[in-house]
Protein backbone atom coordinates (compact mmCIF):
# COMPACT_ATOMS: atom_id res chain seq x y z
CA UNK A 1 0.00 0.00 0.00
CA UNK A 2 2.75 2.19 0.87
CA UNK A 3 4.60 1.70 -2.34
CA UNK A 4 1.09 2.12 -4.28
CA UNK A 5 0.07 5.26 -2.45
CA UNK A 6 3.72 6.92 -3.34
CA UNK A 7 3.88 5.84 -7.20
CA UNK A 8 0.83 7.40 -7.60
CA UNK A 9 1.50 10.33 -6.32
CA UNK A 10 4.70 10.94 -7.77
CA UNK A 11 3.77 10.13 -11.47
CA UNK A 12 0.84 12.94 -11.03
CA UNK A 13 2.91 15.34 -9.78
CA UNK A 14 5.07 14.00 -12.62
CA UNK A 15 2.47 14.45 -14.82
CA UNK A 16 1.48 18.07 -13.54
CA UNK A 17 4.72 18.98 -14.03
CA UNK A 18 5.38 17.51 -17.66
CA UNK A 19 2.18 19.32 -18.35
CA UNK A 20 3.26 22.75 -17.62
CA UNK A 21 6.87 22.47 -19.08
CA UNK A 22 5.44 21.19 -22.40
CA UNK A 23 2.63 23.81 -22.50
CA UNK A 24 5.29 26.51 -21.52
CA UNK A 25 7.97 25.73 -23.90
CA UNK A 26 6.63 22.45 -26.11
CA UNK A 27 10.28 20.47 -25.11
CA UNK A 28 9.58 16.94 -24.64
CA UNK A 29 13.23 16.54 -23.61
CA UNK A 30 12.57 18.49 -20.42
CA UNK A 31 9.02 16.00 -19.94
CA UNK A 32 10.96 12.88 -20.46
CA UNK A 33 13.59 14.34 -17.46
CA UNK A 34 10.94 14.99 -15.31
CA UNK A 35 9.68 11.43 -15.46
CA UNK A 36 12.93 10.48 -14.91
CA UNK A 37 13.43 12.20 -11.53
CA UNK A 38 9.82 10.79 -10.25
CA UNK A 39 11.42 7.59 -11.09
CA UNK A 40 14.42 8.21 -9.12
CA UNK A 41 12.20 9.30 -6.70
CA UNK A 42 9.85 6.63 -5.90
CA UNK A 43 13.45 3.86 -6.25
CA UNK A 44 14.28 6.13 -3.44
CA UNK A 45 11.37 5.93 -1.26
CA UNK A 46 9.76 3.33 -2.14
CA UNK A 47 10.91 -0.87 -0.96
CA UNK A 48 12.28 -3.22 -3.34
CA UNK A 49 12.66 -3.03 -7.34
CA UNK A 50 9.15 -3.70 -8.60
CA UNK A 51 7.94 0.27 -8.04
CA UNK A 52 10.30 1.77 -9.52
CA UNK A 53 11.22 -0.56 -12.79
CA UNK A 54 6.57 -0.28 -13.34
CA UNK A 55 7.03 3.46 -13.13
CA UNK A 56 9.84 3.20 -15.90
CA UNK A 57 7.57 1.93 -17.82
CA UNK A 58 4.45 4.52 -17.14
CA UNK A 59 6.99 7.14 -18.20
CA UNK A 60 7.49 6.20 -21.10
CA UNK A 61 4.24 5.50 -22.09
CA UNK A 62 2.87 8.88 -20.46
CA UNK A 63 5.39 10.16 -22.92
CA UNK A 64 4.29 8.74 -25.96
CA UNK A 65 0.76 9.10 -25.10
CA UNK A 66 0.10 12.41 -23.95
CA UNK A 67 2.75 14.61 -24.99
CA UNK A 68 4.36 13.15 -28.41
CA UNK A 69 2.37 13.34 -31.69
CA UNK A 70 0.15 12.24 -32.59
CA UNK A 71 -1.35 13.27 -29.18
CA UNK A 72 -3.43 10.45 -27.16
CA UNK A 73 -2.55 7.92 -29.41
CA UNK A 74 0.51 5.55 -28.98
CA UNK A 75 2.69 5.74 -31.52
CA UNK A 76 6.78 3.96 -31.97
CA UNK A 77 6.94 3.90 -35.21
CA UNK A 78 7.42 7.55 -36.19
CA UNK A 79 11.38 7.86 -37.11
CA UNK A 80 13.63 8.38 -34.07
CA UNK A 81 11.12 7.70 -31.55
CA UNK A 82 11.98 3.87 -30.91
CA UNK A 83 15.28 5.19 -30.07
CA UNK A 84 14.52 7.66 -27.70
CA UNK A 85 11.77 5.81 -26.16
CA UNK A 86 14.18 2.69 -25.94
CA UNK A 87 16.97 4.64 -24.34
CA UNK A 88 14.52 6.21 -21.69
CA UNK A 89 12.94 3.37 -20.77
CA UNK A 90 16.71 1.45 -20.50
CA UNK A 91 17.83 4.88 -18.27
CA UNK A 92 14.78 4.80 -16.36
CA UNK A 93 15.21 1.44 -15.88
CA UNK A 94 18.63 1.35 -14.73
CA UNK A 95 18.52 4.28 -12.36
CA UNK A 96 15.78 2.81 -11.21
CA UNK A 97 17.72 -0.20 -10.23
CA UNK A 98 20.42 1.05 -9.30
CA UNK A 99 18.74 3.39 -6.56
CA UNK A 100 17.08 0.35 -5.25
CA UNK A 101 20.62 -1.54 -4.90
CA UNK A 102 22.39 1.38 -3.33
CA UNK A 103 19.17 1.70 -0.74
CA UNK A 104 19.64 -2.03 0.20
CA UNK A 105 23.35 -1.96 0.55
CA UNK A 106 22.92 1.05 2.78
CA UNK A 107 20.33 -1.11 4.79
CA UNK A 108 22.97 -3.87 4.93
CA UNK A 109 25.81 -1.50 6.24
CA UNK A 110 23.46 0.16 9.04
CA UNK A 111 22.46 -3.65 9.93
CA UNK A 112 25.99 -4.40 9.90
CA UNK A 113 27.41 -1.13 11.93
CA UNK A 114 24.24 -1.68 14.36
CA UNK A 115 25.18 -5.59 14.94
CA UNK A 116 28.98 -3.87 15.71
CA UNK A 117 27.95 -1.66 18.29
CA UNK A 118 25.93 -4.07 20.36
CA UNK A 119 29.10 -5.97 20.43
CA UNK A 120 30.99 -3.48 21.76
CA UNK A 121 28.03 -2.67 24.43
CA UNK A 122 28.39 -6.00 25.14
CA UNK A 123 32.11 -5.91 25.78
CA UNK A 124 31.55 -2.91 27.77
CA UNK A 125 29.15 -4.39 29.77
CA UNK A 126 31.34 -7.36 30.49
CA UNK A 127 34.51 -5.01 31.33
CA UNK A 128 32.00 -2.75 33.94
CA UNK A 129 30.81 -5.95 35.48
CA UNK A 130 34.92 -7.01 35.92
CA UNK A 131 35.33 -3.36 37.25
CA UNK A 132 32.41 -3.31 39.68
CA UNK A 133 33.76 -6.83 40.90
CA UNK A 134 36.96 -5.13 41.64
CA UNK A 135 36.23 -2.00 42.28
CA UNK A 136 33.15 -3.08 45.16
CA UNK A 137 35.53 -5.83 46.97
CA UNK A 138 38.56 -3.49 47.82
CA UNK A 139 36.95 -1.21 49.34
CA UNK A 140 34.14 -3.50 50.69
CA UNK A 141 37.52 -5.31 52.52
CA UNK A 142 38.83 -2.62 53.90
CA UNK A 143 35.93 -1.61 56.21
CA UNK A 144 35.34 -5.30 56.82
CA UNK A 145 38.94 -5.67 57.84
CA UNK A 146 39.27 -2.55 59.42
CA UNK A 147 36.36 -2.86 61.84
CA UNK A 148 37.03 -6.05 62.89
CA UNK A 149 40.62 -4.99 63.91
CA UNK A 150 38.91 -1.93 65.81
CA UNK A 151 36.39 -4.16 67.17
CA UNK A 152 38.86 -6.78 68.44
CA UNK A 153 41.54 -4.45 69.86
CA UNK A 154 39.23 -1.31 70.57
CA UNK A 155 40.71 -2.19 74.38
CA UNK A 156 44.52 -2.06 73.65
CA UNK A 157 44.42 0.78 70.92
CA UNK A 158 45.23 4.30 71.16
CA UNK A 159 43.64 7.07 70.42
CA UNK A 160 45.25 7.94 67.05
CA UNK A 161 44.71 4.39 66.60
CA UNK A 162 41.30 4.38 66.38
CA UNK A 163 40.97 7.46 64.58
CA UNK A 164 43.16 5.88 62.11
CA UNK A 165 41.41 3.01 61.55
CA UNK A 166 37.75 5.14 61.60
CA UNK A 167 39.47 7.61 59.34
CA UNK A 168 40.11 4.69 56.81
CA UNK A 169 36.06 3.24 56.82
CA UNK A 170 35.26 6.69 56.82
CA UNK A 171 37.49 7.09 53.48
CA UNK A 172 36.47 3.79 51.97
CA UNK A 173 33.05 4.70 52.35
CA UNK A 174 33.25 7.50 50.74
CA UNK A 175 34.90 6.15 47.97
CA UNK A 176 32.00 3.58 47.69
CA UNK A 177 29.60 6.74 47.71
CA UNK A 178 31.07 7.91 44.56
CA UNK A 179 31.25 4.85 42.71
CA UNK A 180 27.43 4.08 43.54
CA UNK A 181 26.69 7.77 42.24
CA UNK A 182 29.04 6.75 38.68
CA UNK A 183 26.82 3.41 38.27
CA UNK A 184 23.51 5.52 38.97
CA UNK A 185 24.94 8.00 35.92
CA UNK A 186 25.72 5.78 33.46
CA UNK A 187 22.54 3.68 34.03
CA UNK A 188 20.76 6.84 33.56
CA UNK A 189 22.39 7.78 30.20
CA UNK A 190 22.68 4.57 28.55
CA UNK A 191 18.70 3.90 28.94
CA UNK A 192 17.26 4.73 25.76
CA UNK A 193 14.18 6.50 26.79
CA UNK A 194 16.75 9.16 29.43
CA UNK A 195 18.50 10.87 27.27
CA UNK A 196 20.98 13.92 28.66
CA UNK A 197 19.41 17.23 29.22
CA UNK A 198 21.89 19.96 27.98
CA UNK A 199 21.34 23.80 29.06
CA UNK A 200 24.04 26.58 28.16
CA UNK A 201 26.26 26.91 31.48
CA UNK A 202 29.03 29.29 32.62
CA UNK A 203 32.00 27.73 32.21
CA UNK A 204 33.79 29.20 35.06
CA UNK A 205 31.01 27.87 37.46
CA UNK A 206 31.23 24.46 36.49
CA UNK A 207 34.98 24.04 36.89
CA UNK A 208 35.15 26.11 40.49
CA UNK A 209 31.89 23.50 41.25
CA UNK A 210 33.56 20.58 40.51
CA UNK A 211 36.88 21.58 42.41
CA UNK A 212 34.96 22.64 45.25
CA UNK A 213 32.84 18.80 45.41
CA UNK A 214 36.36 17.66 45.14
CA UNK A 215 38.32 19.02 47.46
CA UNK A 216 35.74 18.48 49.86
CA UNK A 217 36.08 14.71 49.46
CA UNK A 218 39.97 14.81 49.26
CA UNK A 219 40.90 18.16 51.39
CA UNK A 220 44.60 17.36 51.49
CA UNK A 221 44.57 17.07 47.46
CA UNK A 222 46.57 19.95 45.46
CA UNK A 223 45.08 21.50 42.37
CA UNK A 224 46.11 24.01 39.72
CA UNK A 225 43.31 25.75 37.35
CA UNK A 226 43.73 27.83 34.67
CA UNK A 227 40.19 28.96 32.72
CA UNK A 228 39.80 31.25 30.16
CA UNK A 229 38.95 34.77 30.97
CA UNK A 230 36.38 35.45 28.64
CA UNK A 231 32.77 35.28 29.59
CA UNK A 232 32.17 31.12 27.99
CA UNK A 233 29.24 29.55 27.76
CA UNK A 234 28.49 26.17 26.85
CA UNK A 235 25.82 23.32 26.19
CA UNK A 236 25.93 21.07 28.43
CA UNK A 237 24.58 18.60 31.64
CA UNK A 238 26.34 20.30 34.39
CA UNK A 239 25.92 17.86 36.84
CA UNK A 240 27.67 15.25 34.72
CA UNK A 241 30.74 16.97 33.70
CA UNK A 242 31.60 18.01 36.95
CA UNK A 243 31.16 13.94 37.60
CA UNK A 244 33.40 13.72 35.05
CA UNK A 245 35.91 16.38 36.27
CA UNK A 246 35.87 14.49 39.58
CA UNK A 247 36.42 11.50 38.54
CA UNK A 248 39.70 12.67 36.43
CA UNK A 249 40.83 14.32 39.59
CA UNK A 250 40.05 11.70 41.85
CA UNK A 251 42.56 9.50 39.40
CA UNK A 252 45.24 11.53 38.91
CA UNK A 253 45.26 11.85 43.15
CA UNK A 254 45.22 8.24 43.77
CA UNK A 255 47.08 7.02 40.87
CA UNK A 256 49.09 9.83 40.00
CA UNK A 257 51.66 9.25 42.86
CA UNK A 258 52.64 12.68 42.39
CA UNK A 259 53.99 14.95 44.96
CA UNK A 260 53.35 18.35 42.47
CA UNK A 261 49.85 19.75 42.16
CA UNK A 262 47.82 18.18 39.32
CA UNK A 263 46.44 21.21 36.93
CA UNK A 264 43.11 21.79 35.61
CA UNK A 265 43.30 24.08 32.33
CA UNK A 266 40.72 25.10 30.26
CA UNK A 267 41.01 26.63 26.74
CA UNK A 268 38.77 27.13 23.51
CA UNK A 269 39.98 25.98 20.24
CA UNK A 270 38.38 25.48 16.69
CA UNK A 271 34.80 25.97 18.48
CA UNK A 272 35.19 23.49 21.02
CA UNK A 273 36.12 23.97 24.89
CA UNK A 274 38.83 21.71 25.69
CA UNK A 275 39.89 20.37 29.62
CA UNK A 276 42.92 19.00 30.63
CA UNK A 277 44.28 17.39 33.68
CA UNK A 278 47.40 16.46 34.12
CA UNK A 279 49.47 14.93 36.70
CA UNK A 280 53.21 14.62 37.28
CA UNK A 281 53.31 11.07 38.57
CA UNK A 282 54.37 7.91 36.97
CA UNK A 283 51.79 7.86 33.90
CA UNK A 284 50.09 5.04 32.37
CA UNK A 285 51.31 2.05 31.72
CA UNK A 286 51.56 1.18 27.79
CA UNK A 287 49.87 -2.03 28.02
CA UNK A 288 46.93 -0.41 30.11
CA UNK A 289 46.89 3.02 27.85
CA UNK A 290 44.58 1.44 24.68
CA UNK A 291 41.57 0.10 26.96
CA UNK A 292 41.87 2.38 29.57
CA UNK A 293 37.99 3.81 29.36
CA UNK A 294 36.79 0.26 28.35
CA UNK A 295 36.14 0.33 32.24
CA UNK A 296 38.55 -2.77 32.87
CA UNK A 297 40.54 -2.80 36.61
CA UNK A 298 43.73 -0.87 36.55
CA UNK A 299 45.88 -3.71 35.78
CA UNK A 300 45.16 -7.58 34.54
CA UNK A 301 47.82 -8.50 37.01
CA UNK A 302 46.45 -6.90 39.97
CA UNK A 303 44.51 -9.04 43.01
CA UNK A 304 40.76 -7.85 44.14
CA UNK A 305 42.49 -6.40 47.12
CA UNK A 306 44.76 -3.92 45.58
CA UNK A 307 43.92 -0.03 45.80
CA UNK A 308 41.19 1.15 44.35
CA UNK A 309 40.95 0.97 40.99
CA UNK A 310 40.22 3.48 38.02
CA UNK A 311 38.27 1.15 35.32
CA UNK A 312 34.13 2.54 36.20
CA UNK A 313 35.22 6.04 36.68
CA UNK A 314 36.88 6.46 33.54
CA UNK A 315 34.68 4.62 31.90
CA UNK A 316 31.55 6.46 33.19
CA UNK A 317 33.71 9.37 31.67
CA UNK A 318 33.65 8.43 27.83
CA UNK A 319 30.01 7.78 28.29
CA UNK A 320 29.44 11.22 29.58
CA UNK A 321 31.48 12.80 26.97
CA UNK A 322 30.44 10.68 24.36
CA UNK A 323 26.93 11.65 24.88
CA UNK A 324 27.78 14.67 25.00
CA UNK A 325 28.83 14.84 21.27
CA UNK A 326 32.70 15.21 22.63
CA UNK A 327 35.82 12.90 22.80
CA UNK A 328 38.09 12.01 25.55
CA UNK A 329 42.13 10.76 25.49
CA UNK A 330 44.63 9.28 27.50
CA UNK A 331 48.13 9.98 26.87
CA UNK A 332 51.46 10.03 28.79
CA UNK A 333 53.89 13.60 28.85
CA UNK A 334 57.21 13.16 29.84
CA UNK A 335 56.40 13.78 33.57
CA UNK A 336 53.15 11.96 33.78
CA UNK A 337 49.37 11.45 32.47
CA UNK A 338 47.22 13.75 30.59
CA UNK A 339 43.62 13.36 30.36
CA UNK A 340 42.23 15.35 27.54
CA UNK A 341 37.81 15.68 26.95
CA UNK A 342 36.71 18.43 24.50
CA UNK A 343 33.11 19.64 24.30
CA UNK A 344 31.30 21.71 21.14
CA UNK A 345 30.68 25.16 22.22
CA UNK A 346 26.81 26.43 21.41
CA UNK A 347 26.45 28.20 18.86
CA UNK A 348 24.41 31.42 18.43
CA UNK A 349 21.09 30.83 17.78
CA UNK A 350 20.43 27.59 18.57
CA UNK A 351 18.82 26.35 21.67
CA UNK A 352 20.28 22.59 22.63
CA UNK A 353 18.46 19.99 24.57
């Protein structure tokens, strides 16, 4: 029905058209290209070859028929006309064709691309799962651990013992905080039905945000920022990339092993804000550096029981990014890592949701 409804309408408009070109300057060359592009037309729109190869034929025959003497009669015997009409028909026919075959290799290479990125979800989803596993037991073990050597020698420990050992299920907590708020945000943006809502921010508020949520969770942490002094805005969740600015600085404290302040900087390039962070500890280890936001554990050789690791974080970061129609890198400098996300700036005019 649906290819019925649009060959019919296309050969009348064809038809309306062919009728006021011929009336306007009596060229059947410009009638015969008309039915041409209606042909093209419903191949384009329309499923399978059948529509467009029967519309070939219409063509031609409106041709002949209505607007090649004698008029309303059918006629391929006058001289020259068998050619024409035989190479119209064959170009119809053809394009026709043609159109049809690129349309279905198109539908192949979407099926195709579409069948490659569930398999990539799915490898995602298999490297979180390893993460989470990782990620929930270390610190999981150290409160377990911890308490139980506060509960079994609260009566021979000191002081600064105990607040030690609080101190640490007070941190590990904490940590577990975050990572429950990173699975809650990527749930959230990879559902279908949730997609991000962008609004045009200050950039200057977001970064001092973020750096204020973090240094409240990690007072004793040193930071460096350099923004741009110009008045920026930019599209964007807010909430989310300060997630993602936390999580960045929350890895380059922990993993960073650097005694120098890690910088934050901010500039604008080629229409797109760009953040860095960058810390001057002992970088990333080649082997680790391709798959780093595949959300993996820090290390394949590392034990469940091992610091903290940086696998969800980062990976919650690419999604954020990614969904935000940005990128995000990992690379080494010759004093550390450098973790580099850019984000289109808005531009005039447009409202972005």
């Amino acid at each position: 029905m649906k290819n019925l409804i649009i060959t019919i309408i296309s050969m009348a408009m064809a038809t309306a058209l062919a009728v006021l070109f011929f009336y306007l300057g009596n060229n059947t060359t410009s009638v015969a290209i008309v039915y041409i592009l209606a042909v093209v037309f419903i191949a384009r729109y329309t499923d399978g070859y059948l529509p467009g190869i029967v519309a070939s034929f219409i063509g031609v025959i409106c041709v002949n028929y209505v607007f090649t003497y004698p008029f309303m009669k059918l006629n391929f015997t006058m001289a020259g006309y068998p050619v024409t009409f035989l190479g119209m028909i064959i170009i119809s026919t053809l394009i026709s064709t043609m159109t049809s075959h690129l349309k279905l290799q198109s539908k192949i290479i979407n099926e195709r691309e579409k069948l490659l990125m569930e398999a990539e979800k799915e490898t995602m989803r298999a490297n979180l799962l390893r993460a989470i596993s990782h990620d929930l037991r270390t610190p999981l073990t150290g409160i377990i651990g911890t308490s139980s050597a506060y509960l079994e020698n609260q009566n021979s420990l000191s002081e600064n013992e105990k607040r030690a050992l609080i101190q640490n299920i007070y941190d590990d907590s904490n940590w577990l905080l975050n990572m429950v708020e990173n699975l809650l945000t990527i749930t959230r943006i990879r559902t279908d039905d949730t997609p991000i809502h962008k609004t045009s921010e200050l950039l200057e508020e977001v970064v001092s945000e973020a750096v204020q949520r973090f240094r409240k969770r990690i007072p004793q942490a040193q930071i460096r920022v350099s923004i741009p002094e110009d008045f920026v805005m930019i599209a964007m969740d807010a909430t989310l990339i300060e997630q993602v600015l936390i999580n960045l600085l929350e890895n380059a404290y922990y993993h960073g092993s650097s005694s120098t302040p890690t910088d934050l900087k901010v500039y604008l390039q080629n229409q797109r804000a760009y953040f860095q962070v960058i810390d001057y500890g002992k970088g990333i280890s080649e082997e680790q550096l391709p798959h780093i936001f595949d959300g993996s554990p820090a290390s394949p050789s590392q034990s469940g029981d091992s610091r903290k690791g940086m696998g969800i974080g980062l990976s919650i970061c690419k999604t954020i990014i990614t969904a935000h129609g940005g990128e995000i890198k990992a690379e080494n400098h010759e004093n550390g890592a450098r973790f580099t996300f850019w984000l289109p700036l808005k531009k005039e005019g447009k409202d972005e949701s």
